[in-house]
Structures are given as C-alpha cells and as structure tokens.
N, C-alpha and C. Protein backbone atom coordinates (compact mmCIF):
# COMPACT_ATOMS: atom_id res chain seq x y z
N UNK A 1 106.93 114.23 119.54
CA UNK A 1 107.89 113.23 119.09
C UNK A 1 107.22 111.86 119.03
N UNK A 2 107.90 111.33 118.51
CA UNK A 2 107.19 109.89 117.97
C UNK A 2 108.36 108.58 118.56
N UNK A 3 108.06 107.47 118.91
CA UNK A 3 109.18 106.70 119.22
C UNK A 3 108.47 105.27 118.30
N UNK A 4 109.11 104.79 117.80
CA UNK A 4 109.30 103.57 117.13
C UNK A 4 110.17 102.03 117.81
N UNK A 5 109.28 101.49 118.16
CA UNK A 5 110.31 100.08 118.70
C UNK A 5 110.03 98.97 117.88
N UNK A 6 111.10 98.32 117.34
CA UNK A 6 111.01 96.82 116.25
C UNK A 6 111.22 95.73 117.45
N UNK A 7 110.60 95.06 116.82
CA UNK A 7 110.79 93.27 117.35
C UNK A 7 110.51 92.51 116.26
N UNK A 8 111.25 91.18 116.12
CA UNK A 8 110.96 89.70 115.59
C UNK A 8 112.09 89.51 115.03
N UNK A 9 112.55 90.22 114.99
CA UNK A 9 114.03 90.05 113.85
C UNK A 9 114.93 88.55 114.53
N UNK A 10 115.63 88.26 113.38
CA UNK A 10 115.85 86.70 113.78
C UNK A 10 116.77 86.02 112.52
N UNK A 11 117.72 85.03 112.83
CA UNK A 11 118.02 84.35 112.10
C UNK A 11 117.11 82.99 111.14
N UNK A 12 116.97 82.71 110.26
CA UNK A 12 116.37 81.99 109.46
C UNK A 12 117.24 81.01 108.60
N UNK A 13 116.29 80.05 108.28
CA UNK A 13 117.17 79.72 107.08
C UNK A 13 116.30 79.73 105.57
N UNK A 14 117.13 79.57 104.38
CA UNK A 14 116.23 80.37 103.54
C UNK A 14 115.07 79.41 102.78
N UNK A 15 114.00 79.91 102.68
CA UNK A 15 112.31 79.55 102.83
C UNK A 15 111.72 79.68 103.52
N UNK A 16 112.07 80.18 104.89
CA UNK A 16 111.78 80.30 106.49
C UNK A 16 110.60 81.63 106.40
N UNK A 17 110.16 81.73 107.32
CA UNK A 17 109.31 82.70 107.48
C UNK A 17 109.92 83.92 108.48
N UNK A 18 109.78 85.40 108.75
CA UNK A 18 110.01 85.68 109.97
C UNK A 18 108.35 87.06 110.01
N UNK A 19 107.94 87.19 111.17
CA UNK A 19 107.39 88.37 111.34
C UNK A 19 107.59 88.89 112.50
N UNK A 20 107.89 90.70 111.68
CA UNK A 20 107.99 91.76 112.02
C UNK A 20 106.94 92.75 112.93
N UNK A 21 107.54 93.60 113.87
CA UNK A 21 106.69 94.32 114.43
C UNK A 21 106.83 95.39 114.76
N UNK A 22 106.28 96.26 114.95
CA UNK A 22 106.89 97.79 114.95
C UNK A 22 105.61 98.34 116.05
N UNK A 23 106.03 98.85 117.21
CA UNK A 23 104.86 99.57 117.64
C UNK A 23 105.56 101.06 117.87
N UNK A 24 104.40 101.76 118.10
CA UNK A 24 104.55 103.21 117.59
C UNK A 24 104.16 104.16 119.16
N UNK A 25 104.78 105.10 119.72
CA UNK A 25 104.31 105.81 120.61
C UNK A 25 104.63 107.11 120.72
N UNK A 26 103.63 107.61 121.44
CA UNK A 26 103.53 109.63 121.34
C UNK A 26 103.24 110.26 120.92
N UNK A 27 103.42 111.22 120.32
CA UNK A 27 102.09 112.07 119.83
C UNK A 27 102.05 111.71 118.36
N UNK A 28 101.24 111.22 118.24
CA UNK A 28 100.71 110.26 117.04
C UNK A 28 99.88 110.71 116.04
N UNK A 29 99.69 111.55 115.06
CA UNK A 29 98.68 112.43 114.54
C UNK A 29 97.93 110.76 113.66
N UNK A 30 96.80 110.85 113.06
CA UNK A 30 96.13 109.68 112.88
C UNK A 30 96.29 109.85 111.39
N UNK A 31 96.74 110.71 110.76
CA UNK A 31 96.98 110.46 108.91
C UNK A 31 98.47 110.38 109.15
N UNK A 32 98.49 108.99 108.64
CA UNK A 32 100.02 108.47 108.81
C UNK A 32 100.44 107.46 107.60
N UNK A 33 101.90 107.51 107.34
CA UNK A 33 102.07 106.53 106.33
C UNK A 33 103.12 105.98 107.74
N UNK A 34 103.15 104.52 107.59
CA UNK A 34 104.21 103.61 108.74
C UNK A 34 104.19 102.20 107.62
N UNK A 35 105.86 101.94 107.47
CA UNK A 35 106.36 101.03 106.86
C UNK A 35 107.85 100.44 107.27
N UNK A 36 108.46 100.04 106.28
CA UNK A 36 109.51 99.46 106.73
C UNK A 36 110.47 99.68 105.34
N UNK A 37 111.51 99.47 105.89
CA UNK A 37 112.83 99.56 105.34
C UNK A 37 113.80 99.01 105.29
N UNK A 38 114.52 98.70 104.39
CA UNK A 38 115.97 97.55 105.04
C UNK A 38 117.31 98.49 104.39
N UNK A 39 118.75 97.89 104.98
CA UNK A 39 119.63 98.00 104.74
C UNK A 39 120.74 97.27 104.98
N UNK A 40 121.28 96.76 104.05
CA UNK A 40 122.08 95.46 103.93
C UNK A 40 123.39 96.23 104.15
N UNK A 41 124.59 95.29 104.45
CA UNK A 41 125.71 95.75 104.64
C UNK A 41 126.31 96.66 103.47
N UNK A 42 126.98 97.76 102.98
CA UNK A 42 127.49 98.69 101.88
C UNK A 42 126.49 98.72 100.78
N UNK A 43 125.16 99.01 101.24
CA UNK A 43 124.05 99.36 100.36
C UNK A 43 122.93 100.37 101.20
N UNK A 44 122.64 100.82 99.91
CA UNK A 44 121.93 102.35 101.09
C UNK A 44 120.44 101.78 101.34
N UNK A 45 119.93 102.68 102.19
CA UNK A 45 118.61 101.59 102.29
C UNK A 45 117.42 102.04 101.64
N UNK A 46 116.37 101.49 101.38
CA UNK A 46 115.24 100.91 100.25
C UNK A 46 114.36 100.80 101.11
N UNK A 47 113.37 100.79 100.15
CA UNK A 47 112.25 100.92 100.92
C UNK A 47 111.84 98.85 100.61
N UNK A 48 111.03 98.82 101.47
CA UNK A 48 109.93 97.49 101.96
C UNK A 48 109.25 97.36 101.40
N UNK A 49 108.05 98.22 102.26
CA UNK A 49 106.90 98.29 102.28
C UNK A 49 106.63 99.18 102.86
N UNK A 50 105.49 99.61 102.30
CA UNK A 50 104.97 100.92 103.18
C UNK A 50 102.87 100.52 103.59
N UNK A 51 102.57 101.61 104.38
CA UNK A 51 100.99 101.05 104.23
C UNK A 51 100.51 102.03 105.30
N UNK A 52 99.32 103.12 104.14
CA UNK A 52 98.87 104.01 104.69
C UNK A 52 97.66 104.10 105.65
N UNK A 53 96.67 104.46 106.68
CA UNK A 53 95.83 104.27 107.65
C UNK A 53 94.85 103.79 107.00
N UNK A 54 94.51 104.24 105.50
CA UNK A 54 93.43 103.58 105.35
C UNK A 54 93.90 102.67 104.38
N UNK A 55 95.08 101.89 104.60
CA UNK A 55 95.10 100.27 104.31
C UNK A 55 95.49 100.05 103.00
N UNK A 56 95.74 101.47 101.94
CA UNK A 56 96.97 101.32 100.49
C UNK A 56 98.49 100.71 101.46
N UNK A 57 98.88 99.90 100.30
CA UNK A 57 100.11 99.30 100.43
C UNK A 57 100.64 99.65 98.97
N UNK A 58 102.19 99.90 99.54
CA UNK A 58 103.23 99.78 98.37
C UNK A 58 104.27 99.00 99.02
N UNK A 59 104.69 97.83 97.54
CA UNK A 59 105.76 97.04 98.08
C UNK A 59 106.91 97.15 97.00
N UNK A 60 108.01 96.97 97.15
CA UNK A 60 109.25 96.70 96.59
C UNK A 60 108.97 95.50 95.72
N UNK A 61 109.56 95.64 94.41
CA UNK A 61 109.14 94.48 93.43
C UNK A 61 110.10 93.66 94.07
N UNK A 62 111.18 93.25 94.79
CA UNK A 62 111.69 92.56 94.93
C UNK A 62 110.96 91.65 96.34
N UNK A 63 110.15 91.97 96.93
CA UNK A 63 109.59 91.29 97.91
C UNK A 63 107.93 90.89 97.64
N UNK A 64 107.78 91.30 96.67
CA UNK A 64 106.14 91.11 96.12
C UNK A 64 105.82 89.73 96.06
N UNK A 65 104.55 89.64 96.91
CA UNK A 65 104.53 88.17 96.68
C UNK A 65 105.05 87.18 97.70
N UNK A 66 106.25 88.03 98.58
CA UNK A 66 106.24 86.95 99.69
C UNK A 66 106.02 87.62 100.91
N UNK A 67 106.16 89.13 101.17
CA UNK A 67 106.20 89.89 102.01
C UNK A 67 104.24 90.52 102.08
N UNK A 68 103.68 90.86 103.38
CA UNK A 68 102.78 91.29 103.49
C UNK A 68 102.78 92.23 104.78
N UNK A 69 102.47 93.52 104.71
CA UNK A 69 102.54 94.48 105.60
C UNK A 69 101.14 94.75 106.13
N UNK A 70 100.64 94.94 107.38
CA UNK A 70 99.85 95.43 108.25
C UNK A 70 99.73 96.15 109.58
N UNK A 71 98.64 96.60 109.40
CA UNK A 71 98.88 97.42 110.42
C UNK A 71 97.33 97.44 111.37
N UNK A 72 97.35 98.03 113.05
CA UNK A 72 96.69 98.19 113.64
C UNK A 72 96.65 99.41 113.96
N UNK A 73 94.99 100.00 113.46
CA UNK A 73 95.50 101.96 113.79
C UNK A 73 94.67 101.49 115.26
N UNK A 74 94.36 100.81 115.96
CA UNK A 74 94.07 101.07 117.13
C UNK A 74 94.66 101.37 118.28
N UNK A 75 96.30 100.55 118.36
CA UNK A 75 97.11 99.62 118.33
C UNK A 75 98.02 100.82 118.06
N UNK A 76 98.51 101.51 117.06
CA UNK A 76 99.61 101.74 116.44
C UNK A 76 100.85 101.02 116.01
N UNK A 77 100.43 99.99 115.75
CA UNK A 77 101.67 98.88 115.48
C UNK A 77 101.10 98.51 114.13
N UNK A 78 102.48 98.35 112.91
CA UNK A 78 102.58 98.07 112.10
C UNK A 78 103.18 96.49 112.20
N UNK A 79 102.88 95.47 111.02
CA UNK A 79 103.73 94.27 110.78
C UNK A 79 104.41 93.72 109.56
N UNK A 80 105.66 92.97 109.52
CA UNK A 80 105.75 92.88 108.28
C UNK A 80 105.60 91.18 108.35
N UNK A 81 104.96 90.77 107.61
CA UNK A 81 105.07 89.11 107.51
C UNK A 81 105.85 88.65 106.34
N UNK A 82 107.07 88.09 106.38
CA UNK A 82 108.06 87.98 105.07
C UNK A 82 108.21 86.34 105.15
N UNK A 83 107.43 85.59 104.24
CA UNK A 83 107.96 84.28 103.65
C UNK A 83 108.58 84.50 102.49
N UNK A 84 108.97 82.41 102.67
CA UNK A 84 109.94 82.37 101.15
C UNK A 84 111.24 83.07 101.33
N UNK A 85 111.86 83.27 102.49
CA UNK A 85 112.96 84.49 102.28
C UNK A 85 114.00 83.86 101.93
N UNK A 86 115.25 84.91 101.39
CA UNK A 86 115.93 84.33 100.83
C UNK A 86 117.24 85.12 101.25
N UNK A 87 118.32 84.62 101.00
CA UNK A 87 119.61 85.02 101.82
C UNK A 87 119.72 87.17 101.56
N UNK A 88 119.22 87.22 100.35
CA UNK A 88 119.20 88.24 99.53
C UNK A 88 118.42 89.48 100.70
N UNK A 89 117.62 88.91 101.47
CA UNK A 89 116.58 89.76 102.56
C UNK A 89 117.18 89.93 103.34
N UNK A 90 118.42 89.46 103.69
CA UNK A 90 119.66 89.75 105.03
C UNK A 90 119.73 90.89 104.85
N UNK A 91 119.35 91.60 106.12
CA UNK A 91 119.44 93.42 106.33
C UNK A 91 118.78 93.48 107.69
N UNK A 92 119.44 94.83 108.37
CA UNK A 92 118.64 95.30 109.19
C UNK A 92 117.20 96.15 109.17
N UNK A 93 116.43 95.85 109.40
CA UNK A 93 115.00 96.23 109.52
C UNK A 93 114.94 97.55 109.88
N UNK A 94 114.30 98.62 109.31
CA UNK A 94 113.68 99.40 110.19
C UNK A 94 111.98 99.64 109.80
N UNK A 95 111.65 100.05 110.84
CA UNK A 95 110.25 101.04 110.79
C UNK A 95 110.19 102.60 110.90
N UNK A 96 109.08 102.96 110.13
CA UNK A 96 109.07 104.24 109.82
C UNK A 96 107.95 104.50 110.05
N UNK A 97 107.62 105.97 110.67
CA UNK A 97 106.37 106.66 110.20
C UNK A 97 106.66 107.80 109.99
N UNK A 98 105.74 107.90 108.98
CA UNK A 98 105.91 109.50 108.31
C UNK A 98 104.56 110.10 108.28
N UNK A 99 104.40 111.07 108.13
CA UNK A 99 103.27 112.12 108.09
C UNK A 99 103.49 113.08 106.53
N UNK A 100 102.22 113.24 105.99
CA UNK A 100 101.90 113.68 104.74
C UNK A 100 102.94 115.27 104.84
N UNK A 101 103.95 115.27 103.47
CA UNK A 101 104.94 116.66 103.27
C UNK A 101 106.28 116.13 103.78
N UNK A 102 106.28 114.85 104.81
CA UNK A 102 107.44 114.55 105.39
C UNK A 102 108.66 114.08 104.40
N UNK A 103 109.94 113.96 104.35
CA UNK A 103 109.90 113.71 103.53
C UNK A 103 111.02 111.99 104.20
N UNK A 104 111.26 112.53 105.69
CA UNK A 104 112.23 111.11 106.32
C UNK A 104 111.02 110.39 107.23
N UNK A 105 110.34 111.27 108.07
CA UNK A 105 109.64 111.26 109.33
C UNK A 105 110.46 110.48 110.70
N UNK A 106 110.11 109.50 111.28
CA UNK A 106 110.79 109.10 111.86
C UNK A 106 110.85 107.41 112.08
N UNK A 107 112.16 106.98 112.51
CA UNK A 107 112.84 105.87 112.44
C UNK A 107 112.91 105.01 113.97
N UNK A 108 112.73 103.94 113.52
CA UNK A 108 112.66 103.24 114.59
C UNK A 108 114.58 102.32 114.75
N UNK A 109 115.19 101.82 115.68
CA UNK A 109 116.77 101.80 115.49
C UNK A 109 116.96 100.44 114.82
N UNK A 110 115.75 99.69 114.35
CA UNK A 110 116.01 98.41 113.53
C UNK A 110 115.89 97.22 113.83
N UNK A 111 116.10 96.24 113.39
CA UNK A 111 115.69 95.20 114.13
C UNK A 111 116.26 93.91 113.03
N UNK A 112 117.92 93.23 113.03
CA UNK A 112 118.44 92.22 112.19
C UNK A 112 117.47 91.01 111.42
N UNK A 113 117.91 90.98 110.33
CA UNK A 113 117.00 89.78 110.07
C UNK A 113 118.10 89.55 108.62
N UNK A 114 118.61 87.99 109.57
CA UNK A 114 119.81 87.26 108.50
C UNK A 114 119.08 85.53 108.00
N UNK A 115 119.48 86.23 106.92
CA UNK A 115 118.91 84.60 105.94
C UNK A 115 119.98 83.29 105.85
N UNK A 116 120.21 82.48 106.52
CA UNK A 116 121.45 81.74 106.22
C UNK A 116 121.42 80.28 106.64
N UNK A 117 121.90 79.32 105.74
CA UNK A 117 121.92 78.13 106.17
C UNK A 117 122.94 77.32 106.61
C-alpha cells in the first residue's frame, strides 16, 4: 500500500503564489507516475499535472504557464508550484501516484487551495 500526505494548501488572493507538497510512503515501486489533481465544488475532478520519474511532465492547458510540478525520487515527494492564480484554481488538491496499467492508483485526501480577495 502506498500512503499519500498533502501540505501547503492555503488561502490566497488572486496573483498570489501557493506551493504544494505531496510526500509519498510504503511500498513504493520506483516506475511511477505522481501528480496532482483538483476538484472544485459540483465539478468532477481533472487532472493538474502529472510528472513521471524520469522528469516528462503533462500539464492542463488551463494552468500552463503558471503552474510547475516536481518531484524528488529520493525523497518521494512530489510539488506543485502554482503562480498567477486565479479565483478559477479554487479546488481541493489532491496527489496521486500511479503505477504503469493503473488506471486510478492511489490518492492522497487533499489539501484546499481557495483564490479570493
């Protein structure tokens, strides 16, 4: 089993910066995809960002450009660094890792992040 814990989540106001953190524990196989996810109130959730061990990233056109995802495979902690945000990024956070065939893997319980002035 795998456990996922978020931190940084936070109120902002919008242009603000916030970063994200996700660390990862247990049996950990080392070919991994670990990203993030949001879900806003009566909307299903979407993907982030994602970013595989050896350091491909995929991002959501809607965050391109202000959002940057990383990760530590030493570490097992993933990050999301999100400037420029905008009320529109209000959602709860999650982290994910998945393993190659997976098709959910597993979820970390989230972590708020409200845009508001």
């Amino acid at each position: 089993q795998v456990q996922l814990v978020e931190s940084g989540g936070g109120l902002v106001q919008p242009g603000g910066s916030l970063r994200l953190s996700c660390a990862a524990s247990g049996s950990i196989f080392s070919v991994n995809t670990m990203g993030w996810y949001r879900q806003a109130p009566g909307r299903q959730r979407e993907l982030v960002a994602t970013i595989t061990r050896s350091g491909s990233t995929n991002y959501a056109d809607s965050v391109k450009g202000r959002f940057t995802v990383s990760r530590d495979n030493a570490k097992n902690t993933v990050h999301l660094q999100m400037n420029s945000l905008k009320p529109e990024d209000t959602a709860l956070y999650y982290c994910n890792l998945r393993y190659p065939g997976q098709s959910q893997g597993y979820w970390g319980q989230g972590t708020q992040v409200t845009i508001s002035s």
